[in-house]
Structures are given as C-alpha cells and as structure tokens.
PDB file of N, CA and C in Angstrom:
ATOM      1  N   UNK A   1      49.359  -4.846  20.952  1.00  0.00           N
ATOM      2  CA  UNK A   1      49.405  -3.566  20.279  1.00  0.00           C
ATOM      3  C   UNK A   1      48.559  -2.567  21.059  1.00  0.00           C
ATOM      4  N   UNK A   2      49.355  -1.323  21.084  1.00  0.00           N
ATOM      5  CA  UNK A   2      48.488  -0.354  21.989  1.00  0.00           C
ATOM      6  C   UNK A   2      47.805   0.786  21.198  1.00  0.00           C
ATOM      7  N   UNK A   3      46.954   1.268  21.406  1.00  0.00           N
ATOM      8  CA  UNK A   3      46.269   2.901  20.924  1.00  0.00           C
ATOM      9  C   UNK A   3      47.185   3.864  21.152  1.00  0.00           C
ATOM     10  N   UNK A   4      47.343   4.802  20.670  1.00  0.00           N
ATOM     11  CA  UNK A   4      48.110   6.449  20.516  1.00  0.00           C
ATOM     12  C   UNK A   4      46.793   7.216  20.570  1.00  0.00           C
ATOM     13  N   UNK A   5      46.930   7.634  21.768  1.00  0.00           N
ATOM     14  CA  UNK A   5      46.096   8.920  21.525  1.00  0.00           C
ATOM     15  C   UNK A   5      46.730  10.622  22.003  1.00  0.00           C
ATOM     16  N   UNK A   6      46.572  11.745  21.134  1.00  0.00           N
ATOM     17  CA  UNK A   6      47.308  13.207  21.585  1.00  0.00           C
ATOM     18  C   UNK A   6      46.243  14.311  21.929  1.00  0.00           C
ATOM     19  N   UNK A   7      46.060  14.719  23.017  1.00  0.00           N
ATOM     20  CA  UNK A   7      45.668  15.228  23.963  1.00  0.00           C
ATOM     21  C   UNK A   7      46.535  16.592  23.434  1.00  0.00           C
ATOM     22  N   UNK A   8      45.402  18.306  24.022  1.00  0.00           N
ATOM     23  CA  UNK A   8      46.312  19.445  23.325  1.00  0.00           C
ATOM     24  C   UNK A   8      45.494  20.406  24.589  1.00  0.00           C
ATOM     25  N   UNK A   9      45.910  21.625  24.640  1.00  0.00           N
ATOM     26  CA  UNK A   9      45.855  22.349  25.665  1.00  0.00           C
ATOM     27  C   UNK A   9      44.531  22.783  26.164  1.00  0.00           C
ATOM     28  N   UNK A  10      44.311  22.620  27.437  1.00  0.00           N
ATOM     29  CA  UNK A  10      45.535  23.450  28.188  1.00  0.00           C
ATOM     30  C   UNK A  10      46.134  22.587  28.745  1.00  0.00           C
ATOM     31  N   UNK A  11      45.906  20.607  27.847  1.00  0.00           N
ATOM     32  CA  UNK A  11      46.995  19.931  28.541  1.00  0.00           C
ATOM     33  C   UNK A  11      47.600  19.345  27.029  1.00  0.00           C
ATOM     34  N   UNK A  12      48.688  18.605  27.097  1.00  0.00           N
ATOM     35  CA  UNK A  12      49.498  18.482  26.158  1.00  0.00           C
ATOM     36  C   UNK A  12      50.246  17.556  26.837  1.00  0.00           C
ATOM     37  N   UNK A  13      50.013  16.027  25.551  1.00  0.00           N
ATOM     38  CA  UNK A  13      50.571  14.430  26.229  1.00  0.00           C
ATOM     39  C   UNK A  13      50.097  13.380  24.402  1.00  0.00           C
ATOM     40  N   UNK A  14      51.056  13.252  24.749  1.00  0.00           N
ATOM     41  CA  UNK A  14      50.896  11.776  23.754  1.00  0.00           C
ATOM     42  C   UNK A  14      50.636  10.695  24.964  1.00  0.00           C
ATOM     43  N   UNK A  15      49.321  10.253  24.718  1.00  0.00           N
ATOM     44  CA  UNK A  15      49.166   8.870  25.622  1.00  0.00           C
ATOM     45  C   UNK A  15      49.133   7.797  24.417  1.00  0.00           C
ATOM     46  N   UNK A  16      49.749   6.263  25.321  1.00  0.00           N
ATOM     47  CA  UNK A  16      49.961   5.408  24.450  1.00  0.00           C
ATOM     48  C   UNK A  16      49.298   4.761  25.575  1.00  0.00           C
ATOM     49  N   UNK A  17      48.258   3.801  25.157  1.00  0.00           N
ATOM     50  CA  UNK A  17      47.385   2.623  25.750  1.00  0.00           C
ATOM     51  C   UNK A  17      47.713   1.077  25.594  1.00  0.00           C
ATOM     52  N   UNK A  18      46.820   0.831  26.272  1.00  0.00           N
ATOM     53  CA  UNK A  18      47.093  -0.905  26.368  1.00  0.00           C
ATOM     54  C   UNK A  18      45.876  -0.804  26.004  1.00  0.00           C
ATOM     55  N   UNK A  19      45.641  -2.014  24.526  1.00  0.00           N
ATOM     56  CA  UNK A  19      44.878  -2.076  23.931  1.00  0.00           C
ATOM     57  C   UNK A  19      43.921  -3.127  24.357  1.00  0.00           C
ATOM     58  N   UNK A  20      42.415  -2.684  24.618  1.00  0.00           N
ATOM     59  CA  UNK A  20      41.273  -2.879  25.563  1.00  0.00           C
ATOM     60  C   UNK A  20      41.240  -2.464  26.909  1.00  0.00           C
ATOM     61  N   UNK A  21      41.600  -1.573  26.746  1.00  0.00           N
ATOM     62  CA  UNK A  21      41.774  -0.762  28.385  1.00  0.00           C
ATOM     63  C   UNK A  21      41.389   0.711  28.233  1.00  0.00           C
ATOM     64  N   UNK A  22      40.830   1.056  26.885  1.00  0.00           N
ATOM     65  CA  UNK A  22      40.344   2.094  26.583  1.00  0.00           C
ATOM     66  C   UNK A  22      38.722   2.606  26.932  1.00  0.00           C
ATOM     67  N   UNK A  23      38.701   3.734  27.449  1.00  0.00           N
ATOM     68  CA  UNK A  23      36.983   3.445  28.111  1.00  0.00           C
ATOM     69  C   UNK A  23      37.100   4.990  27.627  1.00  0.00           C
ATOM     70  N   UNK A  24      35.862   5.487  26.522  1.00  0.00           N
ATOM     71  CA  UNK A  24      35.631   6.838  26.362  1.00  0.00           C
ATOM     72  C   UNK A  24      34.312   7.629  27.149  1.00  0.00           C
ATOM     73  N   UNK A  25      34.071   8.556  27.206  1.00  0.00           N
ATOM     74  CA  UNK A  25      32.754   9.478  27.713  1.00  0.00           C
ATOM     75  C   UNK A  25      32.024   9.230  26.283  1.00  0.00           C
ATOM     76  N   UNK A  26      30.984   9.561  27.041  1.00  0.00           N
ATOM     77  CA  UNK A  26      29.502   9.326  25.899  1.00  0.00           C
ATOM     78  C   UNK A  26      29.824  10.462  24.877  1.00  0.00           C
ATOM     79  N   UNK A  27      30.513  11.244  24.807  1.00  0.00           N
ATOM     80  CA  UNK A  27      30.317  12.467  23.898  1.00  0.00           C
ATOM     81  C   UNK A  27      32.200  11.516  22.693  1.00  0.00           C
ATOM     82  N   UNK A  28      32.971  10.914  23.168  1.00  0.00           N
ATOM     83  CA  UNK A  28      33.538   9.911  22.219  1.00  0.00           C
ATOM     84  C   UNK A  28      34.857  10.503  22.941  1.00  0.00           C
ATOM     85  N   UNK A  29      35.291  11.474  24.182  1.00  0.00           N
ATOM     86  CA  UNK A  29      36.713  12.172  24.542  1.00  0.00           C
ATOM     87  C   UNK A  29      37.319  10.547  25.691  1.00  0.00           C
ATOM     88  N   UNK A  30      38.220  10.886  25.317  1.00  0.00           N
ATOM     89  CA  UNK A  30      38.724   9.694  26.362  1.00  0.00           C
ATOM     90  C   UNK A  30      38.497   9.896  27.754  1.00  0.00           C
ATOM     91  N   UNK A  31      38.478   8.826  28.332  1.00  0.00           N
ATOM     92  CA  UNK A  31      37.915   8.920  29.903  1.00  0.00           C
ATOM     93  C   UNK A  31      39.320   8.255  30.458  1.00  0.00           C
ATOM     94  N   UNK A  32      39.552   7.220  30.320  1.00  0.00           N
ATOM     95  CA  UNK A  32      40.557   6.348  30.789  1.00  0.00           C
ATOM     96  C   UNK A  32      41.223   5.713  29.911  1.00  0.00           C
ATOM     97  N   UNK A  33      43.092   4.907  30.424  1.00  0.00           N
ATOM     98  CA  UNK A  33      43.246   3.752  29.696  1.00  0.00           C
ATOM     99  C   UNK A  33      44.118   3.735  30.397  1.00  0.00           C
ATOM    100  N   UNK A  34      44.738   2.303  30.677  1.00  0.00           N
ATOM    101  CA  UNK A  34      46.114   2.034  31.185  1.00  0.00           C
ATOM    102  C   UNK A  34      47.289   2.550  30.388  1.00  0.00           C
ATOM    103  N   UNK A  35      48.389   2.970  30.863  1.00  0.00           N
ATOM    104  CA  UNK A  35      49.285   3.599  29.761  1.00  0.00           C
ATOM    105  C   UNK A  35      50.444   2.547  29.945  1.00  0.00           C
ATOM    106  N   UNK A  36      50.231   1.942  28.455  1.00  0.00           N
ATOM    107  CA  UNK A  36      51.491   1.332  27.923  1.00  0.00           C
ATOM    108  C   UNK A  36      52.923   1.721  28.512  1.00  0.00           C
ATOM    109  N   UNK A  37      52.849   3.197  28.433  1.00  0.00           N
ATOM    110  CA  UNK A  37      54.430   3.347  28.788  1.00  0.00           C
ATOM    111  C   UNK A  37      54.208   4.936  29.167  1.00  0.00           C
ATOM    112  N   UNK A  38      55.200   5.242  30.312  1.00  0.00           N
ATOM    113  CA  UNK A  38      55.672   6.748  31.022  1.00  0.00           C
ATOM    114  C   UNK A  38      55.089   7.726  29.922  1.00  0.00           C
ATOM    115  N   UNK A  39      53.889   8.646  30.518  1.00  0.00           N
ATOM    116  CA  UNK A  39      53.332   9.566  29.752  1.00  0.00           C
ATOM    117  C   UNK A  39      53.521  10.980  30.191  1.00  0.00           C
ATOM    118  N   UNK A  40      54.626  11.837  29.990  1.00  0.00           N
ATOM    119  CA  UNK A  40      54.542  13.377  30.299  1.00  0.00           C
ATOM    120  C   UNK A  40      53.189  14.424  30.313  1.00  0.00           C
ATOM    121  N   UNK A  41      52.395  14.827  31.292  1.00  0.00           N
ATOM    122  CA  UNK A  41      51.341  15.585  30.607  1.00  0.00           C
ATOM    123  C   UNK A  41      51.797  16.744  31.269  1.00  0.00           C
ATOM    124  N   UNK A  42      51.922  18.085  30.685  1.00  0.00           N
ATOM    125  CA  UNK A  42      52.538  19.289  30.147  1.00  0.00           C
ATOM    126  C   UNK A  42      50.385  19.930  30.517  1.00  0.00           C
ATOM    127  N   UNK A  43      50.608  20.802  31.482  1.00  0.00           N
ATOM    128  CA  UNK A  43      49.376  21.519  31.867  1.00  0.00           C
ATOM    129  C   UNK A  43      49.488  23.166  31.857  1.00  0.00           C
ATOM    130  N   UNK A  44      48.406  23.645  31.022  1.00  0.00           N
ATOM    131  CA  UNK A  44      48.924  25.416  31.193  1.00  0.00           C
ATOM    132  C   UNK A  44      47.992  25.735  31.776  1.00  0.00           C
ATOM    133  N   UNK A  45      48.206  26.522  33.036  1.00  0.00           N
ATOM    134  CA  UNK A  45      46.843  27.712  33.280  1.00  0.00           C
ATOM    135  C   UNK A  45      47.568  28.894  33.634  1.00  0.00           C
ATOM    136  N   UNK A  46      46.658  29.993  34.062  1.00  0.00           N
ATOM    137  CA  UNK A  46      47.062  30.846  34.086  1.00  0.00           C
ATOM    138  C   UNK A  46      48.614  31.558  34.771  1.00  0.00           C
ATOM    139  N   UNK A  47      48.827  30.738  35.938  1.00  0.00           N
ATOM    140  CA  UNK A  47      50.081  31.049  36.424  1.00  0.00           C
ATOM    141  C   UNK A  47      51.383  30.460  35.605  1.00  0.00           C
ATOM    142  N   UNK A  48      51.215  29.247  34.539  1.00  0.00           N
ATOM    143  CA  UNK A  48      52.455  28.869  34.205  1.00  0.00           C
ATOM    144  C   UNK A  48      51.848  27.611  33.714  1.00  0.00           C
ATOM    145  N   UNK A  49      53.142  26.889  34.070  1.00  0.00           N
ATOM    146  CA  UNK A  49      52.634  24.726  33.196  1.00  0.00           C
ATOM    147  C   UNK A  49      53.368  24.108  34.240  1.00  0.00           C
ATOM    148  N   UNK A  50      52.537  23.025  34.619  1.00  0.00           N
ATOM    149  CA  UNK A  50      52.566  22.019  35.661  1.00  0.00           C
ATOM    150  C   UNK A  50      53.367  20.650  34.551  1.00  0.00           C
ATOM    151  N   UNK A  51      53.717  19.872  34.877  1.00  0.00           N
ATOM    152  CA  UNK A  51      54.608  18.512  34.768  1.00  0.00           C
ATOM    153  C   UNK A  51      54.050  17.427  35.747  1.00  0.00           C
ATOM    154  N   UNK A  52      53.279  16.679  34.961  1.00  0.00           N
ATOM    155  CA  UNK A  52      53.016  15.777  35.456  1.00  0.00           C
ATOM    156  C   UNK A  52      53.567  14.342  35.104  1.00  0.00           C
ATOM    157  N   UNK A  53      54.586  13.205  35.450  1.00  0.00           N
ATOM    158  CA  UNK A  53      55.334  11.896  35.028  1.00  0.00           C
ATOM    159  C   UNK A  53      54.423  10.874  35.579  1.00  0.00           C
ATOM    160  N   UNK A  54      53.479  10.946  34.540  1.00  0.00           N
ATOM    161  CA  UNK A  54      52.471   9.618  34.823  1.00  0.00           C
ATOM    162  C   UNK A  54      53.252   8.319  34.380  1.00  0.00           C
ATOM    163  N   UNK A  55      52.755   7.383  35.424  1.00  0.00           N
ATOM    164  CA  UNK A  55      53.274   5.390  35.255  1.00  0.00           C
ATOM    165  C   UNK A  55      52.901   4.936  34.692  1.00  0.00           C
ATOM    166  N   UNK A  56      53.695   4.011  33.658  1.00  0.00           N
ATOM    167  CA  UNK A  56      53.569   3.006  33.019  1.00  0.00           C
ATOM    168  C   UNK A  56      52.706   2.199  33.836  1.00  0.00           C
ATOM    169  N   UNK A  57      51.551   1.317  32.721  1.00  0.00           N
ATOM    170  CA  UNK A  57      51.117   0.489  33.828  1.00  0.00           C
ATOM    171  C   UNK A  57      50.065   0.710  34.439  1.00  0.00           C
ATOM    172  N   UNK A  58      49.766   1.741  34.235  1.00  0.00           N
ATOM    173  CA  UNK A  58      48.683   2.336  35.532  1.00  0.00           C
ATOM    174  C   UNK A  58      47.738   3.164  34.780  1.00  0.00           C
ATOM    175  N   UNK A  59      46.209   3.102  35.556  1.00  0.00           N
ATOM    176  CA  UNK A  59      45.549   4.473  34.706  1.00  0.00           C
ATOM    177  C   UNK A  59      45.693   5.799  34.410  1.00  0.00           C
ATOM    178  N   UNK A  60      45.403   6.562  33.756  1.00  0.00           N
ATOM    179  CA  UNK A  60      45.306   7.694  33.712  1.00  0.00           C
ATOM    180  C   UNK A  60      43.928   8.079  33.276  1.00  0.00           C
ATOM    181  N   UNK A  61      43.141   9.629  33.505  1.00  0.00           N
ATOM    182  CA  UNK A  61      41.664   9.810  33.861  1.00  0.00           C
ATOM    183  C   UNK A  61      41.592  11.124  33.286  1.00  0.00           C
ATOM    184  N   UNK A  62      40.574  11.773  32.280  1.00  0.00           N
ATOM    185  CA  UNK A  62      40.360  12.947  31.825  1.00  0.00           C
ATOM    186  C   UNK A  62      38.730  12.945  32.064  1.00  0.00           C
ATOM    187  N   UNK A  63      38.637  14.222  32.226  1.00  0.00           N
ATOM    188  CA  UNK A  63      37.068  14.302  32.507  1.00  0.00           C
ATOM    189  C   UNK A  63      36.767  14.741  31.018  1.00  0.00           C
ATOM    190  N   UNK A  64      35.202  14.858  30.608  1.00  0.00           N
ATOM    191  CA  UNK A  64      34.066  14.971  29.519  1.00  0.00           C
ATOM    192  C   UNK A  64      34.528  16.038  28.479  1.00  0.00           C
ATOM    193  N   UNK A  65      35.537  16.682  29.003  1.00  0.00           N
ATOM    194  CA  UNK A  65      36.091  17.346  28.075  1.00  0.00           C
ATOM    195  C   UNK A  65      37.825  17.554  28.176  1.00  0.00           C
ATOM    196  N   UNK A  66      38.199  16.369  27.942  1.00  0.00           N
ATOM    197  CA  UNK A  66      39.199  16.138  27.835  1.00  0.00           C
ATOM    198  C   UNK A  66      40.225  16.785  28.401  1.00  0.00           C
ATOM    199  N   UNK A  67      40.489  17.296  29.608  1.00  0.00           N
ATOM    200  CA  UNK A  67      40.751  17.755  30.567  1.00  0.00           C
ATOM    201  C   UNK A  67      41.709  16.465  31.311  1.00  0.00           C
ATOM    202  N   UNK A  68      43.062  16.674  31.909  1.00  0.00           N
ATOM    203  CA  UNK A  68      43.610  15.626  32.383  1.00  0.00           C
ATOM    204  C   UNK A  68      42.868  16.223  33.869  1.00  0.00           C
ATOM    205  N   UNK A  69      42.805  14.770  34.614  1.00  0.00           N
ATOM    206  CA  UNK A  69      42.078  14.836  35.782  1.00  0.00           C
ATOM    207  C   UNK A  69      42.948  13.726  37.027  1.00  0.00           C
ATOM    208  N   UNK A  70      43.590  12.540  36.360  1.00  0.00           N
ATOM    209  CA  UNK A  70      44.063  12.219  37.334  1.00  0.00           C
ATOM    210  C   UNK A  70      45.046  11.191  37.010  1.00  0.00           C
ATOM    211  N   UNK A  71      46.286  11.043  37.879  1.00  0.00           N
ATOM    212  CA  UNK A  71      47.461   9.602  37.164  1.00  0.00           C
ATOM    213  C   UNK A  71      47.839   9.466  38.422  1.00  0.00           C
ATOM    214  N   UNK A  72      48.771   7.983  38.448  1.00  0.00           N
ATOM    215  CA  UNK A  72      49.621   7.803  39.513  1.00  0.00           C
ATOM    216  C   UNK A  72      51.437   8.309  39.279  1.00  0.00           C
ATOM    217  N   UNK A  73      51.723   8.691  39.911  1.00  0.00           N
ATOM    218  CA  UNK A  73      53.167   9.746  39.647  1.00  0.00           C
ATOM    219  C   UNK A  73      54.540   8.279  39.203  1.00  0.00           C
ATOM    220  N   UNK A  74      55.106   8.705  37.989  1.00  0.00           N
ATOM    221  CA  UNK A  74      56.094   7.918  38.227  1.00  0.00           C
ATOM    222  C   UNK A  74      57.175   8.809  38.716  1.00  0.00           C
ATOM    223  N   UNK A  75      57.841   9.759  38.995  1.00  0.00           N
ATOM    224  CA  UNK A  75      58.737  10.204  39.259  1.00  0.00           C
ATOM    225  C   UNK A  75      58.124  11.443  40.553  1.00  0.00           C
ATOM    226  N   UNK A  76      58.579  12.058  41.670  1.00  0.00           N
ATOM    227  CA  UNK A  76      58.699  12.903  42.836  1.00  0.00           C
ATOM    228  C   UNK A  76      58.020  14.333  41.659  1.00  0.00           C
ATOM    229  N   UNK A  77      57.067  14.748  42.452  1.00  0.00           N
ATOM    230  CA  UNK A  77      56.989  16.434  41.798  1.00  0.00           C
ATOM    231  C   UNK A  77      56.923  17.291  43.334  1.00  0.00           C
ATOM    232  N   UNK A  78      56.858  18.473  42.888  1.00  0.00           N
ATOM    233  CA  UNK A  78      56.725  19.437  44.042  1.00  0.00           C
ATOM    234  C   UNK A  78      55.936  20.161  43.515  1.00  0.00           C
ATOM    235  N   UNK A  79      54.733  20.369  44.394  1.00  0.00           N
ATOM    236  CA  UNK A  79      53.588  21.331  44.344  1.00  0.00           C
ATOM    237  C   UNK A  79      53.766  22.513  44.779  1.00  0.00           C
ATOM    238  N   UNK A  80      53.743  23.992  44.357  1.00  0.00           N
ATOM    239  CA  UNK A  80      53.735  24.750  45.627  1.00  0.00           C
ATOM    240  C   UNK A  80      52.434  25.294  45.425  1.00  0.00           C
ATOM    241  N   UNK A  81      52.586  25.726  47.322  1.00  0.00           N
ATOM    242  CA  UNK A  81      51.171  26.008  47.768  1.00  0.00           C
ATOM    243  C   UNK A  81      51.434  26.980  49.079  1.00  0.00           C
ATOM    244  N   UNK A  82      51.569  28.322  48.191  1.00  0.00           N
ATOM    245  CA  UNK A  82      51.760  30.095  48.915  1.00  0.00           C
ATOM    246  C   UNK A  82      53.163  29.630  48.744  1.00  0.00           C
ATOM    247  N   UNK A  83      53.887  30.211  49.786  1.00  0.00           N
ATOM    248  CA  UNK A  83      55.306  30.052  49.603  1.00  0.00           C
ATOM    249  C   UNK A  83      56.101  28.739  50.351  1.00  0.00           C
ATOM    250  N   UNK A  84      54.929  27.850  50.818  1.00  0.00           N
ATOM    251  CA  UNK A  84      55.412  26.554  50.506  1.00  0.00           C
ATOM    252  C   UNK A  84      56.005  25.796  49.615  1.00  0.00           C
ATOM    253  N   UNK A  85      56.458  24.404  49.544  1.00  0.00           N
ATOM    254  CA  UNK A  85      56.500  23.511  48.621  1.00  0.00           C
ATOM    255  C   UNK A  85      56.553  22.372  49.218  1.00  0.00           C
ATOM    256  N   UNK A  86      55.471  21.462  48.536  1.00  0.00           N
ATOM    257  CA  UNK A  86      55.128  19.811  49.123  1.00  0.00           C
ATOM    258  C   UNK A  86      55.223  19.036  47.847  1.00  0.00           C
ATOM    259  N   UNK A  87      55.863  18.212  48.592  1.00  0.00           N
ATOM    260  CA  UNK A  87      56.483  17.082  47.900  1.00  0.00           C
ATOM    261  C   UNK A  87      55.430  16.266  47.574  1.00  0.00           C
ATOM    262  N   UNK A  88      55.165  15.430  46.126  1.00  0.00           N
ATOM    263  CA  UNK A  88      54.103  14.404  46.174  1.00  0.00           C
ATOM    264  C   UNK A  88      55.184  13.030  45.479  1.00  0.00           C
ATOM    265  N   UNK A  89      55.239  12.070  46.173  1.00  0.00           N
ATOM    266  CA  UNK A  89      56.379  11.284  46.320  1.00  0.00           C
ATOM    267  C   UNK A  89      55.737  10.346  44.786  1.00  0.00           C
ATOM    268  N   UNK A  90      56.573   9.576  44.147  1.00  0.00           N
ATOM    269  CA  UNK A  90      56.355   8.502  43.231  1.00  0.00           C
ATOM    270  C   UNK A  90      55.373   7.364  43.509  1.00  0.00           C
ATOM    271  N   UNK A  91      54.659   6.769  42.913  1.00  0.00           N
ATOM    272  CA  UNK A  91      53.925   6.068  42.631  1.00  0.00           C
ATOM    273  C   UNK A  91      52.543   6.436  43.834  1.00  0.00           C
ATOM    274  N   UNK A  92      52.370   7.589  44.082  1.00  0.00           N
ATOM    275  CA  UNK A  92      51.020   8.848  44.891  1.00  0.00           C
ATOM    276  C   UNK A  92      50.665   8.923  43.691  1.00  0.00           C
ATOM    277  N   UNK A  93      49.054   9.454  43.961  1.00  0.00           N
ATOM    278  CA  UNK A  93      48.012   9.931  42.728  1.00  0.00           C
ATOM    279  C   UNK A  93      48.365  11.168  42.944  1.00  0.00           C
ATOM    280  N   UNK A  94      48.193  11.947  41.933  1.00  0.00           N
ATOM    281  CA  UNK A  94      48.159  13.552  41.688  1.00  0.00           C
ATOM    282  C   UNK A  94      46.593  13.729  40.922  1.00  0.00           C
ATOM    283  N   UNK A  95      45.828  15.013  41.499  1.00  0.00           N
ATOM    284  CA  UNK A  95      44.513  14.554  41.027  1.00  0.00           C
ATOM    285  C   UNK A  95      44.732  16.460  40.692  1.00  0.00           C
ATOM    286  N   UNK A  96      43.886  16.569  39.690  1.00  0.00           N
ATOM    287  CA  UNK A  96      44.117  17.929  39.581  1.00  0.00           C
ATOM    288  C   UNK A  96      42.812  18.460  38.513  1.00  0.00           C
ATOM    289  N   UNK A  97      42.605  19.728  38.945  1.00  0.00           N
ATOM    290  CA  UNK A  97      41.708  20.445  37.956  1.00  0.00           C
ATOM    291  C   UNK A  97      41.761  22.119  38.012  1.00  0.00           C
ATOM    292  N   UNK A  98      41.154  22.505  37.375  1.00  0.00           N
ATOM    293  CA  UNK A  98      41.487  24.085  36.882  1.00  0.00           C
ATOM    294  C   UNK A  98      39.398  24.543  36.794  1.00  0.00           C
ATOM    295  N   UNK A  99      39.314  25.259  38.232  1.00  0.00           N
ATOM    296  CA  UNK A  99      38.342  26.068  38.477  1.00  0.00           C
ATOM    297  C   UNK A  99      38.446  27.182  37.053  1.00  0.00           C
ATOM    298  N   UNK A 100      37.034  27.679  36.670  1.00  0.00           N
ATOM    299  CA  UNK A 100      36.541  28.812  36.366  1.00  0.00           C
ATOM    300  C   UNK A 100      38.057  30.094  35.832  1.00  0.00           C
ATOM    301  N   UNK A 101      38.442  30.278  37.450  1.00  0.00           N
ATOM    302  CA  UNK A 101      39.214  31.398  37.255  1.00  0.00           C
ATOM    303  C   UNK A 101      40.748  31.055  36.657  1.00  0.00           C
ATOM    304  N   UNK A 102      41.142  29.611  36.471  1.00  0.00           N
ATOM    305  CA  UNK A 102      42.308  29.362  35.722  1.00  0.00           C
ATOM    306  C   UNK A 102      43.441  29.386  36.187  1.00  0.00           C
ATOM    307  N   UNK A 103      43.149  29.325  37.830  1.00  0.00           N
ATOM    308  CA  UNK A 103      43.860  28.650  39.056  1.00  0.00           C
ATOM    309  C   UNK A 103      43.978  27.381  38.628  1.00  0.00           C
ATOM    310  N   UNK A 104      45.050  26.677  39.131  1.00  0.00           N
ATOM    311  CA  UNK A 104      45.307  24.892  38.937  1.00  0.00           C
ATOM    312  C   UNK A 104      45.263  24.481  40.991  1.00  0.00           C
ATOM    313  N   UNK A 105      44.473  23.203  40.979  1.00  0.00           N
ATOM    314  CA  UNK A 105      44.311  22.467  42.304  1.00  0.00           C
ATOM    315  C   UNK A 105      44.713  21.659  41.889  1.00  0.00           C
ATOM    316  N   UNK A 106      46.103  21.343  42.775  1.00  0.00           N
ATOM    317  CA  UNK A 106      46.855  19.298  42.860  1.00  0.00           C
ATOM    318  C   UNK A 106      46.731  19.427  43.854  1.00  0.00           C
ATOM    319  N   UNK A 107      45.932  17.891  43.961  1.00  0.00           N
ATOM    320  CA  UNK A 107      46.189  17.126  45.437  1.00  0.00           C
ATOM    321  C   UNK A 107      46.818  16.009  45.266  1.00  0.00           C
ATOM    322  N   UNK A 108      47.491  15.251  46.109  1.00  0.00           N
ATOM    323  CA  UNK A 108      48.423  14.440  46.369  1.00  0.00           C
ATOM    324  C   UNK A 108      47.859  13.183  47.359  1.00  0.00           C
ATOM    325  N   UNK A 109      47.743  12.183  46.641  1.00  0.00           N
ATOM    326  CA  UNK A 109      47.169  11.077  47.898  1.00  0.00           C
ATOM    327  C   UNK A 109      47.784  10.198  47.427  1.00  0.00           C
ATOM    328  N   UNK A 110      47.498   9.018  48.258  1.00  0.00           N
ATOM    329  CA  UNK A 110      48.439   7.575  48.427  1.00  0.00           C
ATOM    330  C   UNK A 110      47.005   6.818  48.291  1.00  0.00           C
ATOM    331  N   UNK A 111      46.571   6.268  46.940  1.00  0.00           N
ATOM    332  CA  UNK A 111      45.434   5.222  46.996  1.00  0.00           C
ATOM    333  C   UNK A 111      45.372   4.105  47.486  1.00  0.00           C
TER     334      UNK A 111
END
C-alpha cells in the first residue's frame, strides 16, 4: 500500500508513494519518495507552466518548502532556452528551480 500525497502551486501533482520510502524535511513538507506510479507535475512561474512526466519507480525531490526540485523523466520534454529548444530525453533527471525573480531553470542530466 502506497501514501497519496497533493502538492499545489506554483507546482501542482498528486504523488502516490511506495510505502516506506517516504522521507520528510524537519519542518513535516515532503522531501522525497519513490513514486508508485507516473506522476504529472504541472509548474507555474512567471512566463507560463512547465510539464514535467516523472517515473514510476524512481524518486522524486522537493525542497523545505515544498517546491518540486527534482525527478527522473518518463517521457522526452523540450526545454527552451532563448530561441532554442533542447531536448531532455526519457529516463534523464530534470532538476529545476525558480530564482527570486520567477524565472524557471531546467537542467537536464543523465545520472
């Protein structure tokens, strides 16, 4: 049996856990848990909302104030960056946070 936990903006996700795989911050916000099953997290900042298709299976990471901070991708996203666009391929970490001014930073690595 797994935990349900719902997460709300400026990110927005029903996470479902694998139960004992739950690790919170000292203040009681979730820090981590393996996710039972494919978790959508839906991110707003100021330019718009990011889509993130976090893996079954795998961790997912919010910092001290419940802030999504980091998953491994189940499905291809595209970042853009100026009038680029980079690809961050499936099962890559997407690590991301939102400076002060309400800019969004994804980076894309292969752990």
């Amino acid at each position: 049996m797994g935990l349900s936990f719902a997460i709300s903006q400026p990110a927005s996700a029903n996470i479902n856990c694998e139960s004992g795989t739950v690790i919170t911050h000292s203040n009681g916000s979730l820090y981590t848990c393996l996710l039972s099953q494919k978790a959508t997290v839906q991110l707003s900042y100021n330019y718009g909302i990011s889509t993130f298709p976090c893996q079954a299976q795998s961790y997912i990471l919010f910092d001290v104030n419940g802030q999504f901070q980091r998953c491994q991708l189940a499905e291809d996203i595209q970042i853009q960056r100026g009038n680029s666009v980079e690809r961050c391929p499936t099962d890559f970490w997407v690590d991301v946070s939102i400076p002060d001014k309400g800019n969004i930073a994804i980076n894309c690595r292969q752990y």
